[in-house]
Protein backbone atom coordinates (compact mmCIF):
# COMPACT_ATOMS: atom_id res chain seq x y z
CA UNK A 1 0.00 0.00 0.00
CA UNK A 2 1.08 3.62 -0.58
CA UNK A 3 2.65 5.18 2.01
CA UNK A 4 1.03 8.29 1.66
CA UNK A 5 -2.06 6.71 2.03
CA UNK A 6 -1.27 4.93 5.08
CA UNK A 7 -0.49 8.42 6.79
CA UNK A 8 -3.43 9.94 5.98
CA UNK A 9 -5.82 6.93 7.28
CA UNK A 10 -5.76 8.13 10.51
CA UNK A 11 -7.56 11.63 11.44
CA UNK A 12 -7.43 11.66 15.18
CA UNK A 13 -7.78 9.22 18.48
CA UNK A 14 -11.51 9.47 19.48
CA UNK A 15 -11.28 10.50 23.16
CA UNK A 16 -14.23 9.27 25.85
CA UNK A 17 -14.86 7.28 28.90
CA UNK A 18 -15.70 4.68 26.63
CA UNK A 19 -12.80 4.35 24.87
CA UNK A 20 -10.73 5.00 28.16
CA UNK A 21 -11.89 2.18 29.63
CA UNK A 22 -11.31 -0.06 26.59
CA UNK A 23 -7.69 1.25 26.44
CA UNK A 24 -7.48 0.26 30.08
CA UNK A 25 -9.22 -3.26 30.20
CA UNK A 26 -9.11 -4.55 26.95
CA UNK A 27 -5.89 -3.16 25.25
CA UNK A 28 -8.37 -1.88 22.28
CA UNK A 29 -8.20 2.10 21.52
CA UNK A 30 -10.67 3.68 19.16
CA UNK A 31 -9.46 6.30 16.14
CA UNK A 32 -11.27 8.11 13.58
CA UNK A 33 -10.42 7.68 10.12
CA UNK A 34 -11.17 9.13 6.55
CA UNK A 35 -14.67 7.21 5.91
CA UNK A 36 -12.51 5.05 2.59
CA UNK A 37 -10.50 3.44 5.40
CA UNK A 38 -10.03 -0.59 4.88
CA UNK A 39 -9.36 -2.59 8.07
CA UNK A 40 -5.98 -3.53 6.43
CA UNK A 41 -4.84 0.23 5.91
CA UNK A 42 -6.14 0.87 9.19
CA UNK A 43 -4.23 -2.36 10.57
CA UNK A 44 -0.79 -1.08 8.66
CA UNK A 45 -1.32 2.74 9.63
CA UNK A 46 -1.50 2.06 13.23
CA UNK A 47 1.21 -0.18 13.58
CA UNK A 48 3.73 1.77 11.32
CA UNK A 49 2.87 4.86 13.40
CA UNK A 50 3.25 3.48 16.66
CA UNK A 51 5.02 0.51 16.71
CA UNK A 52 2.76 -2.03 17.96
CA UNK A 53 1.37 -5.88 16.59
CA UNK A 54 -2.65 -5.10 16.41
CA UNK A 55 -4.71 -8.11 16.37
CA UNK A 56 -7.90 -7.13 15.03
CA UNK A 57 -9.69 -3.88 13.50
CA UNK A 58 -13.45 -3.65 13.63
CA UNK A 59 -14.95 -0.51 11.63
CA UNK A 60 -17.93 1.34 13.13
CA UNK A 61 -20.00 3.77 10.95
CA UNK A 62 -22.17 6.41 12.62
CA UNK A 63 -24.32 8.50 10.32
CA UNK A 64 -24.52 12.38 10.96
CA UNK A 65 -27.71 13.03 13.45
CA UNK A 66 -30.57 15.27 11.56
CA UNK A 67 -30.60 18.53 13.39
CA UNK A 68 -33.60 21.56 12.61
CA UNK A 69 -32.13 25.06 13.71
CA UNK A 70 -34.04 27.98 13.09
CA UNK A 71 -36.63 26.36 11.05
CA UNK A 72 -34.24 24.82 8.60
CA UNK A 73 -33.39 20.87 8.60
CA UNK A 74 -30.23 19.52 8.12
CA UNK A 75 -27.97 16.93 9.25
CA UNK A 76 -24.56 16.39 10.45
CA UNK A 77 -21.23 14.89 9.14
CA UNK A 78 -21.34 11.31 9.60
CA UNK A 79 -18.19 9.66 11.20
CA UNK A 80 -15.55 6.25 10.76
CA UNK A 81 -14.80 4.24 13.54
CA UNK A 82 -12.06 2.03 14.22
CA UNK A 83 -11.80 -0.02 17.20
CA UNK A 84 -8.02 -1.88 17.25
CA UNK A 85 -7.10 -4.48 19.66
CA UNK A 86 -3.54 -4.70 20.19
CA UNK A 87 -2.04 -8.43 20.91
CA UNK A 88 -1.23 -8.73 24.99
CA UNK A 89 0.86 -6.52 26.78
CA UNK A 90 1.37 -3.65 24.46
CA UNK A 91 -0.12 -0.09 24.82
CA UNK A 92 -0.36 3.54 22.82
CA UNK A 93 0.83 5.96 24.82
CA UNK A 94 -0.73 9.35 22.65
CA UNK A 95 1.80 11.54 24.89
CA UNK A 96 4.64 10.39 23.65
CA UNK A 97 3.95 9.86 20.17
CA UNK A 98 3.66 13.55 19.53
């Protein structure tokens, strides 16, 4: 895969008590990526970038929530999900990697 590519899968960590408490329990930590992500890009992206052996990516799509303001509808961006599990005893620490 391009390399390019791979660097640009990746927008952001997605940052809740949710996904804290996945990170902490289950070794899984949640990111949101460009919504043309693959599980395999994902898989590459995340463990070029931070050095890691990731078991399994699940995808999660979330469609933008319809909103009326003012009198006028519209509706939200929708969002990408992915959910990696990393294999046992390995962790992302976000501070660091900056």
């Amino acid at each position: 895969m391009n390399e390019e590519r791979i660097l640009k899968v990746l927008l952001a960590p997605h940052i809740s008590e949710k996904a804290a408490l996945l990170a902490d329990t289950k070794e899984q930590y949640v990111f949101k990526v460009v919504s043309t992500a693959t599980k395999p890009e994902v898989k590459q992206a995340v463990e070029s970038l931070f050095d890691v052996k990731v078991e399994s990516v699940n995808m999660i799509n979330i469609k933008g929530k319809r909103k009326v303001f003012k009198g006028r509808q519209g509706q939200r961006n929708g969002v990408r999900k992915a959910v990696v599990r990393l294999a046992s005893g390995q962790e992302i620490d976000f501070a660091a990697a900056e």
